[in-house]
PDB file of N, CA and C in Angstrom:
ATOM      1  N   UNK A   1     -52.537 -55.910 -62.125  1.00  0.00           N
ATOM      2  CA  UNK A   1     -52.649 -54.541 -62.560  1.00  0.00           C
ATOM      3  C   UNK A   1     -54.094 -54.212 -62.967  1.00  0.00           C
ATOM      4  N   UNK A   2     -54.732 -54.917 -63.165  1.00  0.00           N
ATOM      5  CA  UNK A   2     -55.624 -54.678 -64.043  1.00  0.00           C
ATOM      6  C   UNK A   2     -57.167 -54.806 -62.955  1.00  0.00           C
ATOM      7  N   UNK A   3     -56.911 -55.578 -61.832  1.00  0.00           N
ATOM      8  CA  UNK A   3     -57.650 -55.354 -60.341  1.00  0.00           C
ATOM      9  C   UNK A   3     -57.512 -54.009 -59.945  1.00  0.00           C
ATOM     10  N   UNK A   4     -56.337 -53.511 -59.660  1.00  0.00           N
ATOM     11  CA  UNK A   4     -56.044 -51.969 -59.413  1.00  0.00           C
ATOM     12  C   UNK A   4     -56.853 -50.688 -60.456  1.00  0.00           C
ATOM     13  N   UNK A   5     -56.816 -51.141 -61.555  1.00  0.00           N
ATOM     14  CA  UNK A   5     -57.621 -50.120 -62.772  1.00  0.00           C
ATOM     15  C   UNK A   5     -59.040 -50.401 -61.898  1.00  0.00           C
ATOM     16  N   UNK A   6     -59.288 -51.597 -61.966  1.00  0.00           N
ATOM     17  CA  UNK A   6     -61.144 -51.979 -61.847  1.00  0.00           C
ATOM     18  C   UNK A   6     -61.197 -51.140 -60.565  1.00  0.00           C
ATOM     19  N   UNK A   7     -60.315 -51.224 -59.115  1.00  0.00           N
ATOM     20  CA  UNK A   7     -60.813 -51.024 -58.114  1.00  0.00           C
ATOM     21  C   UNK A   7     -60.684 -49.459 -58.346  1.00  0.00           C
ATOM     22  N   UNK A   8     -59.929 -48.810 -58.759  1.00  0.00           N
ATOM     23  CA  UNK A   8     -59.884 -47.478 -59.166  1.00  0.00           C
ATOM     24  C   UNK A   8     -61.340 -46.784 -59.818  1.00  0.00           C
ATOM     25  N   UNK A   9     -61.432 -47.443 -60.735  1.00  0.00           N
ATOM     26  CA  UNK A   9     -62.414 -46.970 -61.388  1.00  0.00           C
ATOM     27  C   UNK A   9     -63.725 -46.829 -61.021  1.00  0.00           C
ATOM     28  N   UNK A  10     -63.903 -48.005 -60.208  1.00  0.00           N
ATOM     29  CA  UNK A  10     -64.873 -48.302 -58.720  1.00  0.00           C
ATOM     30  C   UNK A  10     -65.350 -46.976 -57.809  1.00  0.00           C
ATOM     31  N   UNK A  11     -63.764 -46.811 -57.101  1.00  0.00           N
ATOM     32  CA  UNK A  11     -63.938 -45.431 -56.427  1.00  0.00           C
ATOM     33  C   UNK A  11     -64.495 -44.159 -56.752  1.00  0.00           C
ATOM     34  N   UNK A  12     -63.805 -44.174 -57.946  1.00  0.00           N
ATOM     35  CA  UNK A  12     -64.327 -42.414 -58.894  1.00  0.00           C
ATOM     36  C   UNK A  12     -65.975 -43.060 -59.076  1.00  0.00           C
ATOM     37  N   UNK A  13     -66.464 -43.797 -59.550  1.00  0.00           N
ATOM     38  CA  UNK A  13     -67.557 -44.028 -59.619  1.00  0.00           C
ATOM     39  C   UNK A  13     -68.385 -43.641 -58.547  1.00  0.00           C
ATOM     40  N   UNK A  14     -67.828 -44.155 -57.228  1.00  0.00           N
ATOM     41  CA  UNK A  14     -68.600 -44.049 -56.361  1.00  0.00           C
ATOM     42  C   UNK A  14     -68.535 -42.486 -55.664  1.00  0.00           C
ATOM     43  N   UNK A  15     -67.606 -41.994 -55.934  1.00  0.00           N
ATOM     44  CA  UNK A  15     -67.201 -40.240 -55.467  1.00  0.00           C
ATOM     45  C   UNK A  15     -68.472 -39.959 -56.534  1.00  0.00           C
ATOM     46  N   UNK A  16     -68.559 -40.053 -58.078  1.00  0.00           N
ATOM     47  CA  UNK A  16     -69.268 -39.149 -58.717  1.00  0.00           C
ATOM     48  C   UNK A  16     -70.445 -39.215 -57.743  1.00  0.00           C
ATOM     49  N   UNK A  17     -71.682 -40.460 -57.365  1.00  0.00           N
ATOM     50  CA  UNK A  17     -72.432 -40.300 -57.179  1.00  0.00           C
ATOM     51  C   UNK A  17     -72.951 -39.821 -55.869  1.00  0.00           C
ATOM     52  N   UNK A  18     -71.543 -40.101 -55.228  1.00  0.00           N
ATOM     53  CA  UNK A  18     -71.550 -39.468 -53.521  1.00  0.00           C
ATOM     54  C   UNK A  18     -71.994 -37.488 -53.918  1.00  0.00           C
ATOM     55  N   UNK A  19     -70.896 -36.954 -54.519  1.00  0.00           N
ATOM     56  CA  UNK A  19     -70.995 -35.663 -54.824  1.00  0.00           C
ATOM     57  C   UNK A  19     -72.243 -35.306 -55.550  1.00  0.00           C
ATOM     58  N   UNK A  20     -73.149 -35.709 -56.525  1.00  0.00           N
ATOM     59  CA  UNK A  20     -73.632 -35.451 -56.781  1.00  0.00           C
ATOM     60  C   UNK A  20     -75.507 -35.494 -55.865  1.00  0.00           C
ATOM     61  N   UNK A  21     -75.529 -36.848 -55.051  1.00  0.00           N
ATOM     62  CA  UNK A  21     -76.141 -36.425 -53.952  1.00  0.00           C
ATOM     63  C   UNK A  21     -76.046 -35.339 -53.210  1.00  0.00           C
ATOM     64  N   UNK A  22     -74.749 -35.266 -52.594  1.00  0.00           N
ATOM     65  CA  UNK A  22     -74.561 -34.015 -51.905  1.00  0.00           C
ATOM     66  C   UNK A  22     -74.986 -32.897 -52.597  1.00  0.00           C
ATOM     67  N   UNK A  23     -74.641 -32.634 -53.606  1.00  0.00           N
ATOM     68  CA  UNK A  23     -74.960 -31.531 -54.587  1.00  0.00           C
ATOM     69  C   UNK A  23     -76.607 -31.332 -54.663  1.00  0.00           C
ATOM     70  N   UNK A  24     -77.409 -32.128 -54.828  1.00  0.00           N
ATOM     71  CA  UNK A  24     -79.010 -32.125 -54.953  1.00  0.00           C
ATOM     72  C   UNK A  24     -78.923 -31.630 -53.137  1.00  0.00           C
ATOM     73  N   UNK A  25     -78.629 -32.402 -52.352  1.00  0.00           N
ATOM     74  CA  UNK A  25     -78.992 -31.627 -51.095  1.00  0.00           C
ATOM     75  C   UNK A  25     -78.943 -30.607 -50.941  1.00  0.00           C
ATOM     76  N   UNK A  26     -77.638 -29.749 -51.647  1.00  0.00           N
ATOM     77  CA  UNK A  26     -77.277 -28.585 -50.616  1.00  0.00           C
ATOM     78  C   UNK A  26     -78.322 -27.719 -51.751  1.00  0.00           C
ATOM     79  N   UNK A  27     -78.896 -28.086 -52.740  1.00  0.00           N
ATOM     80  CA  UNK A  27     -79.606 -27.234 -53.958  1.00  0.00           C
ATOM     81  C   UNK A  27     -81.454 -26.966 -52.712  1.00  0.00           C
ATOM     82  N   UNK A  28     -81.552 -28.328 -52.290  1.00  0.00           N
ATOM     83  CA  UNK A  28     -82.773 -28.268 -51.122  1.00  0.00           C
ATOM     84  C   UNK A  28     -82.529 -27.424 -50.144  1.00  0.00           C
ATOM     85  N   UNK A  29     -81.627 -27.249 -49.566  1.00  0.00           N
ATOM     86  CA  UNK A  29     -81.563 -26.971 -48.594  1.00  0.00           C
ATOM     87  C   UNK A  29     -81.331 -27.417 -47.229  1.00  0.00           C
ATOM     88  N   UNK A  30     -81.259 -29.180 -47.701  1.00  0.00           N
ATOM     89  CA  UNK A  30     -80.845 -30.129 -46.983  1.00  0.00           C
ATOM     90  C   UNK A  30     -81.872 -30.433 -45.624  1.00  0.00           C
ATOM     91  N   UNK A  31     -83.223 -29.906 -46.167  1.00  0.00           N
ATOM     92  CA  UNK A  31     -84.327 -30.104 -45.168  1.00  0.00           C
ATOM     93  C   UNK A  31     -85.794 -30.403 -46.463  1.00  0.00           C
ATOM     94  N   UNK A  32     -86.855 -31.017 -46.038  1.00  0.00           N
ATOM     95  CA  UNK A  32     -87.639 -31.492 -46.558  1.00  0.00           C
ATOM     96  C   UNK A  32     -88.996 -30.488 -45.787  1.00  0.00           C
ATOM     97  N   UNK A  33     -89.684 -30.405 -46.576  1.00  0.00           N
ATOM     98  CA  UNK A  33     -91.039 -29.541 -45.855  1.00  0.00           C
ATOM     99  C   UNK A  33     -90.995 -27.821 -45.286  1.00  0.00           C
ATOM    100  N   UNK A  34     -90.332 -27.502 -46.344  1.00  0.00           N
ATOM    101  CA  UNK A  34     -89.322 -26.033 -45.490  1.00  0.00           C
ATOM    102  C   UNK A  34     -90.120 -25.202 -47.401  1.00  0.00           C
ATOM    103  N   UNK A  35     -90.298 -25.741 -47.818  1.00  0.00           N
ATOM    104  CA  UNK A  35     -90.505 -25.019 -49.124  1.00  0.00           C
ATOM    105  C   UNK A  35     -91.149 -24.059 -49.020  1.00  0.00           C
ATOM    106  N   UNK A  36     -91.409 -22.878 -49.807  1.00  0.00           N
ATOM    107  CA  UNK A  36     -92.495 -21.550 -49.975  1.00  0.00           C
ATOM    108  C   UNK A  36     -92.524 -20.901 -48.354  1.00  0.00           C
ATOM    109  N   UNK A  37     -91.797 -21.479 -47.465  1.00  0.00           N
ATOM    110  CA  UNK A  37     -91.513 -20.511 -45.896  1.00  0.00           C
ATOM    111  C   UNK A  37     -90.604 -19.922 -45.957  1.00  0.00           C
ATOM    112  N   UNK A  38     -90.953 -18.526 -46.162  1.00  0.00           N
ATOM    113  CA  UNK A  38     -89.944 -17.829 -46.097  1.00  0.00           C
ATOM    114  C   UNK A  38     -89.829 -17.119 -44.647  1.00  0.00           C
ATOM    115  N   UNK A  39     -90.482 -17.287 -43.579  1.00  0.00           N
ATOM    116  CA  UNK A  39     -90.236 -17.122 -42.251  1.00  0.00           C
ATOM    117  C   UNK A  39     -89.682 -17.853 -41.312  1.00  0.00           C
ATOM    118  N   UNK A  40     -89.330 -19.003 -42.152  1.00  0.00           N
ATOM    119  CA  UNK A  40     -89.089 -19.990 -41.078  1.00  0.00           C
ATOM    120  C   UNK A  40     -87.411 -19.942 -40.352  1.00  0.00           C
ATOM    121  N   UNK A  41     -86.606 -18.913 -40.527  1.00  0.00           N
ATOM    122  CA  UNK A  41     -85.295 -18.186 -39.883  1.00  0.00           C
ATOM    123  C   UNK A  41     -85.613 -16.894 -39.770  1.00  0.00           C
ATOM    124  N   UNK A  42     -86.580 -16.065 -39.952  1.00  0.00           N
ATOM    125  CA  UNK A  42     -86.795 -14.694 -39.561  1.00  0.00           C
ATOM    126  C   UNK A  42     -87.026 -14.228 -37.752  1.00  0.00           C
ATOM    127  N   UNK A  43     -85.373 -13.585 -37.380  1.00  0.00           N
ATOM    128  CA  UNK A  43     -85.546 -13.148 -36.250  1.00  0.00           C
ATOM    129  C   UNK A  43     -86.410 -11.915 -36.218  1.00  0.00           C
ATOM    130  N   UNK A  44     -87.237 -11.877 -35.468  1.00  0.00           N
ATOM    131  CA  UNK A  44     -87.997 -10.694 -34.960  1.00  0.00           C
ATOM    132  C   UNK A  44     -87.668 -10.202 -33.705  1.00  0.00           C
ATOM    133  N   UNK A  45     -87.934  -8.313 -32.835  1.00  0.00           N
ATOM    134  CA  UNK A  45     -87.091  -8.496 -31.455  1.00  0.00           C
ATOM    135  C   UNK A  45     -88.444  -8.126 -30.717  1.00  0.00           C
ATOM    136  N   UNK A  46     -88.664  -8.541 -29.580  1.00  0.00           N
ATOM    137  CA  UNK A  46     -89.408  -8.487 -28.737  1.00  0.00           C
ATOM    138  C   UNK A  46     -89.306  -7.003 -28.151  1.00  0.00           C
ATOM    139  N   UNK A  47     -90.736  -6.549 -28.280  1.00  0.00           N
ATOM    140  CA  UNK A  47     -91.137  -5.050 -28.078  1.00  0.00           C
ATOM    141  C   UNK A  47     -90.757  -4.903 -26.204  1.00  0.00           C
ATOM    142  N   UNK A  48     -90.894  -5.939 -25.937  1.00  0.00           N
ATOM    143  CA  UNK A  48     -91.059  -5.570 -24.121  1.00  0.00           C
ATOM    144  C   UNK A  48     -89.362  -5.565 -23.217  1.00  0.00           C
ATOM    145  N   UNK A  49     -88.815  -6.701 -24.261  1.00  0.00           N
ATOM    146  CA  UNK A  49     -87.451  -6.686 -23.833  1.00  0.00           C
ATOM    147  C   UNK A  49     -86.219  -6.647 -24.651  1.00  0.00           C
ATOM    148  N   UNK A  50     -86.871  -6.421 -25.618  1.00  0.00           N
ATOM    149  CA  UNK A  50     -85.709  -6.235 -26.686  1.00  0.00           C
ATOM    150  C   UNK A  50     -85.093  -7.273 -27.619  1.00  0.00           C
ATOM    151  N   UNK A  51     -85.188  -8.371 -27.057  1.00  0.00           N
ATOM    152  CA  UNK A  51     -84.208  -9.723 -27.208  1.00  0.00           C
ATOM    153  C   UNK A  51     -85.351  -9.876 -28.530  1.00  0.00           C
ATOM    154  N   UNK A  52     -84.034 -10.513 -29.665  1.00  0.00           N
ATOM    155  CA  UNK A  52     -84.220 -11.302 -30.760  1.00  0.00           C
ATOM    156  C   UNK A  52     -84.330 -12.749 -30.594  1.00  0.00           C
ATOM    157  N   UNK A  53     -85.373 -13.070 -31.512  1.00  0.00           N
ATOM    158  CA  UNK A  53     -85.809 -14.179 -30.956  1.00  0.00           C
ATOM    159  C   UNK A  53     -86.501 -14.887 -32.735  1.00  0.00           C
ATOM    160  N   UNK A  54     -86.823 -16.494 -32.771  1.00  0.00           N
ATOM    161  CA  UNK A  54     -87.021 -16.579 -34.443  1.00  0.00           C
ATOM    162  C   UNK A  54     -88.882 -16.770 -33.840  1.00  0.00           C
ATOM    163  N   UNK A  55     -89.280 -15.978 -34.978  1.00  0.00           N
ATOM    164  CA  UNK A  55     -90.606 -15.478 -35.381  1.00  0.00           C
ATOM    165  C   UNK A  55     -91.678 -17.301 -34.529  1.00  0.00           C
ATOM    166  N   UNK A  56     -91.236 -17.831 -35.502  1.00  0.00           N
ATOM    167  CA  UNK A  56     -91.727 -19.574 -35.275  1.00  0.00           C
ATOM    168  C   UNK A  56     -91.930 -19.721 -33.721  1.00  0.00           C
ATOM    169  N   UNK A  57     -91.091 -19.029 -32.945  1.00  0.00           N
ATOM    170  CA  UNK A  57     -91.089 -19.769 -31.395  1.00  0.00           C
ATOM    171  C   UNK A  57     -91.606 -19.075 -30.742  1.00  0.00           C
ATOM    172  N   UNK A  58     -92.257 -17.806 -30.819  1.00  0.00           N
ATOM    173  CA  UNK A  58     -92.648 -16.580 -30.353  1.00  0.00           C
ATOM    174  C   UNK A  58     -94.252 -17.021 -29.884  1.00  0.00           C
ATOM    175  N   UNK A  59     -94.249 -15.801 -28.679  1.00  0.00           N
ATOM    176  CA  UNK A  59     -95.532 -15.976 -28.603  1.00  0.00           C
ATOM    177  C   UNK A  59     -96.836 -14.826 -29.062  1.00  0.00           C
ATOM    178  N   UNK A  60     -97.372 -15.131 -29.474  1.00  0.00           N
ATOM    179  CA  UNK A  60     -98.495 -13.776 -30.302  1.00  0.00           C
ATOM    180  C   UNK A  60     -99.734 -13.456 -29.383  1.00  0.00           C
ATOM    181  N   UNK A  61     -99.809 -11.842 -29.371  1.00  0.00           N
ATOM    182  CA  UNK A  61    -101.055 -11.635 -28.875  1.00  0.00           C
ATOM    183  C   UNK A  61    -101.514 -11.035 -29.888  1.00  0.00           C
ATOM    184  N   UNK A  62    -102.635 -10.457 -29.890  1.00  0.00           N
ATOM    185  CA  UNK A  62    -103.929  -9.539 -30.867  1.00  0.00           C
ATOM    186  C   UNK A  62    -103.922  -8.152 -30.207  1.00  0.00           C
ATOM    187  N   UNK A  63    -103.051  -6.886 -30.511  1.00  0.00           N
ATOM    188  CA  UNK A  63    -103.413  -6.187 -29.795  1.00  0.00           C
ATOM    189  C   UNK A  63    -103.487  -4.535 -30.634  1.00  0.00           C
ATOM    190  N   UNK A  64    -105.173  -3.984 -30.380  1.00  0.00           N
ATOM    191  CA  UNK A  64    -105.527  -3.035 -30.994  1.00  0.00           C
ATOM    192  C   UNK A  64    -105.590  -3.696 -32.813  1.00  0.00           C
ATOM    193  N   UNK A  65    -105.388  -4.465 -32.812  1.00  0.00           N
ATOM    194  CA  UNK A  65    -106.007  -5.462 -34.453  1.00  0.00           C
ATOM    195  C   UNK A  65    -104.845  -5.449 -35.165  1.00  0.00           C
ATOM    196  N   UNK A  66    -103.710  -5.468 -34.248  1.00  0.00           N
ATOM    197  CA  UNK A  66    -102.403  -6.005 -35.047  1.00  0.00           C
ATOM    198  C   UNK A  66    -101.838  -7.419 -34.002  1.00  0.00           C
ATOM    199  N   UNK A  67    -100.696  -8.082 -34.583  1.00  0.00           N
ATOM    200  CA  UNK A  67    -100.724  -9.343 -33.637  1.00  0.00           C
ATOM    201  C   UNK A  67     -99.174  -9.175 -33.734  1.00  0.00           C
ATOM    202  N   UNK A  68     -99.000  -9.011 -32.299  1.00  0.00           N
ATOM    203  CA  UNK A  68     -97.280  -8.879 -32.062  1.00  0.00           C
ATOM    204  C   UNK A  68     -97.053  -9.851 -31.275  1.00  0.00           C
ATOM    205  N   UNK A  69     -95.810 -10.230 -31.603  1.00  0.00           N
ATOM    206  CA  UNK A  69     -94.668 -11.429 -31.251  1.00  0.00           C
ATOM    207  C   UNK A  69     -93.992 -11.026 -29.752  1.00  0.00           C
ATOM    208  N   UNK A  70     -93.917 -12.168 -28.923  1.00  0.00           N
ATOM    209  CA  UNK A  70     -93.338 -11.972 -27.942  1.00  0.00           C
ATOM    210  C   UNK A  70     -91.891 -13.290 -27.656  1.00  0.00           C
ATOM    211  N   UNK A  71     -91.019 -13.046 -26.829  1.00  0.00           N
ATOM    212  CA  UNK A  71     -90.107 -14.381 -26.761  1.00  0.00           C
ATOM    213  C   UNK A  71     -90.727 -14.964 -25.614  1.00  0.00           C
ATOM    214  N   UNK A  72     -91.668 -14.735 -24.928  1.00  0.00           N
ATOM    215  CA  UNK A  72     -92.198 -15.415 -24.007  1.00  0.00           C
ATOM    216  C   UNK A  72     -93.472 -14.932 -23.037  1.00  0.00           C
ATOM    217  N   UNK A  73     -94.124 -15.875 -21.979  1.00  0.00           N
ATOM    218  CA  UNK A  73     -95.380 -15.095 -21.543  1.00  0.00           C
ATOM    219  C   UNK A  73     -95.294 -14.145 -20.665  1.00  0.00           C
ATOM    220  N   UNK A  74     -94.095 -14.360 -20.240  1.00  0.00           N
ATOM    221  CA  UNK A  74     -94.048 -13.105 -19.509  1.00  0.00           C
ATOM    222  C   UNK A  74     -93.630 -11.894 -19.419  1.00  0.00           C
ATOM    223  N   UNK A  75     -93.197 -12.161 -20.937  1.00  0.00           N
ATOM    224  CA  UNK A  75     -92.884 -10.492 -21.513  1.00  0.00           C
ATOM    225  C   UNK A  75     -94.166  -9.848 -22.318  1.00  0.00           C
ATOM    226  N   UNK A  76     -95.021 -11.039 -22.431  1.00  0.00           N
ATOM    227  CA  UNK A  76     -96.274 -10.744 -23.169  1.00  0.00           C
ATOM    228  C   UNK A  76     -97.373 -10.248 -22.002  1.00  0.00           C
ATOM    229  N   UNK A  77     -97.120 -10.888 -20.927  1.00  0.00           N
ATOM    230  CA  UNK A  77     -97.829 -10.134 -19.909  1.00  0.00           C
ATOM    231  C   UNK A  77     -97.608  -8.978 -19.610  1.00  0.00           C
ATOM    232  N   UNK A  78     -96.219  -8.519 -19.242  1.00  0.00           N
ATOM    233  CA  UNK A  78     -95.343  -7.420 -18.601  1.00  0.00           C
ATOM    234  C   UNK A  78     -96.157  -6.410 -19.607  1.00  0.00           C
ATOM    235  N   UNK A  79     -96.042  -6.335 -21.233  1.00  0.00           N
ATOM    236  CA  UNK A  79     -96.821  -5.267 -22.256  1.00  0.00           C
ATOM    237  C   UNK A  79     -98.193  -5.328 -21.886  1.00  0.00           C
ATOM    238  N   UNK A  80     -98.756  -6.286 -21.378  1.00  0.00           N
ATOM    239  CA  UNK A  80    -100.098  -6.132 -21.874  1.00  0.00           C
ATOM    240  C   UNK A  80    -100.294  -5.414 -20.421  1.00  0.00           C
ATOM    241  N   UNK A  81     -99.837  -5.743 -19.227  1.00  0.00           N
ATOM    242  CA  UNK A  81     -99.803  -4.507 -17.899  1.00  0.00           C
ATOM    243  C   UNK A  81     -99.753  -3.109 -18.538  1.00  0.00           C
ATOM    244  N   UNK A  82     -98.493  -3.087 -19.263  1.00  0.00           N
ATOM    245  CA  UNK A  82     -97.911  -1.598 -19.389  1.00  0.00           C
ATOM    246  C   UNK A  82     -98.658  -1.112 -20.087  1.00  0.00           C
ATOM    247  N   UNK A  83     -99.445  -1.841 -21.322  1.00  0.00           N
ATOM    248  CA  UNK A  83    -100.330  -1.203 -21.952  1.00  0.00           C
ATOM    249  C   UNK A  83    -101.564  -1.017 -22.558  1.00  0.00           C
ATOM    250  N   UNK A  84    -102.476  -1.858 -21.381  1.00  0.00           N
ATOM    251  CA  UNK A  84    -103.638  -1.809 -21.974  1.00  0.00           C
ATOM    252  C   UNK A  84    -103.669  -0.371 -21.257  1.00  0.00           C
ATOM    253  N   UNK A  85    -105.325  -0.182 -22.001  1.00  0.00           N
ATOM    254  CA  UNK A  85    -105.829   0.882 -21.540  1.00  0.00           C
ATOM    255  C   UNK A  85    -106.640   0.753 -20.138  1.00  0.00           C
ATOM    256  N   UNK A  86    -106.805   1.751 -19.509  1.00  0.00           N
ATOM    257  CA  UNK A  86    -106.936   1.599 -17.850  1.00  0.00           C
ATOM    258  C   UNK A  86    -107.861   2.939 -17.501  1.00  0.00           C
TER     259      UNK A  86
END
Protein backbone atom coordinates (compact mmCIF):
# COMPACT_ATOMS: atom_id res chain seq x y z
CA UNK A 1 0.00 0.00 0.00
CA UNK A 2 2.30 2.25 0.84
CA UNK A 3 4.40 1.75 -2.85
CA UNK A 4 1.02 2.83 -4.36
CA UNK A 5 0.91 6.27 -2.04
CA UNK A 6 4.82 6.82 -3.09
CA UNK A 7 4.08 6.00 -6.79
CA UNK A 8 1.03 8.30 -6.62
CA UNK A 9 2.56 10.98 -5.19
CA UNK A 10 5.38 10.64 -7.80
CA UNK A 11 2.88 11.31 -10.58
CA UNK A 12 1.14 14.53 -9.19
CA UNK A 13 4.62 15.63 -8.70
CA UNK A 14 5.53 15.14 -11.96
CA UNK A 15 2.03 16.66 -13.60
CA UNK A 16 2.78 19.83 -11.27
CA UNK A 17 5.99 20.44 -13.02
CA UNK A 18 4.90 19.23 -16.51
CA UNK A 19 1.97 22.02 -16.25
CA UNK A 20 3.77 24.47 -15.00
CA UNK A 21 6.40 24.36 -17.88
CA UNK A 22 3.71 24.39 -20.16
CA UNK A 23 2.31 27.31 -18.43
CA UNK A 24 5.76 29.52 -18.73
CA UNK A 25 5.55 28.53 -22.48
CA UNK A 26 2.29 29.46 -23.45
CA UNK A 27 3.08 33.00 -21.16
CA UNK A 28 6.25 33.25 -24.16
CA UNK A 29 4.57 32.55 -26.66
CA UNK A 30 6.13 29.32 -27.13
CA UNK A 31 8.82 30.87 -29.54
CA UNK A 32 12.19 32.41 -28.50
CA UNK A 33 13.54 35.65 -30.39
CA UNK A 34 9.97 36.94 -31.38
CA UNK A 35 10.09 39.64 -28.50
CA UNK A 36 9.32 43.62 -29.07
CA UNK A 37 8.04 42.34 -33.00
CA UNK A 38 5.10 43.34 -33.25
CA UNK A 39 4.99 42.69 -37.12
CA UNK A 40 6.02 39.55 -37.18
CA UNK A 41 2.00 38.07 -38.05
CA UNK A 42 0.89 41.36 -39.64
CA UNK A 43 -0.95 40.54 -42.93
CA UNK A 44 -0.64 43.35 -45.33
CA UNK A 45 -2.64 43.13 -49.06
CA UNK A 46 -0.79 43.64 -52.07
CA UNK A 47 -1.68 46.91 -54.00
CA UNK A 48 -1.27 45.13 -57.55
CA UNK A 49 -3.28 42.01 -56.79
CA UNK A 50 -4.99 42.24 -53.89
CA UNK A 51 -3.89 39.02 -52.12
CA UNK A 52 -2.98 39.14 -48.34
CA UNK A 53 0.09 38.15 -47.66
CA UNK A 54 2.45 38.40 -43.96
CA UNK A 55 4.43 41.72 -44.10
CA UNK A 56 7.95 39.48 -43.27
CA UNK A 57 7.72 37.62 -46.73
CA UNK A 58 6.87 40.47 -48.92
CA UNK A 59 8.73 42.08 -51.31
CA UNK A 60 9.50 46.05 -50.92
CA UNK A 61 10.10 48.66 -53.38
CA UNK A 62 10.86 52.60 -52.67
CA UNK A 63 8.33 54.28 -54.52
CA UNK A 64 7.86 58.23 -54.71
CA UNK A 65 9.68 58.00 -50.87
CA UNK A 66 7.27 55.59 -49.44
CA UNK A 67 8.21 51.71 -49.49
CA UNK A 68 5.34 49.37 -50.41
CA UNK A 69 5.03 45.67 -49.93
CA UNK A 70 4.49 43.33 -52.62
CA UNK A 71 3.63 39.22 -52.40
CA UNK A 72 5.98 38.84 -55.11
CA UNK A 73 8.28 40.18 -58.15
CA UNK A 74 6.04 40.06 -60.35
CA UNK A 75 3.39 41.88 -58.98
CA UNK A 76 6.08 44.37 -58.03
CA UNK A 77 6.98 44.64 -61.57
CA UNK A 78 3.37 44.57 -63.07
CA UNK A 79 2.97 48.27 -60.54
CA UNK A 80 6.04 49.55 -61.31
CA UNK A 81 4.89 49.15 -65.44
CA UNK A 82 1.52 50.55 -64.48
CA UNK A 83 3.02 53.20 -62.67
CA UNK A 84 5.93 54.83 -63.14
CA UNK A 85 5.86 57.93 -64.75
CA UNK A 86 6.36 57.85 -68.63
Amino acid sequence: MGRILLFAILIFLGYLVVKSLGASLLKRGGRDGDEGRSDSAELIQDPQCGIFFLKQHGIQARIGGQTISFCSKACRDKYLDTHSPR
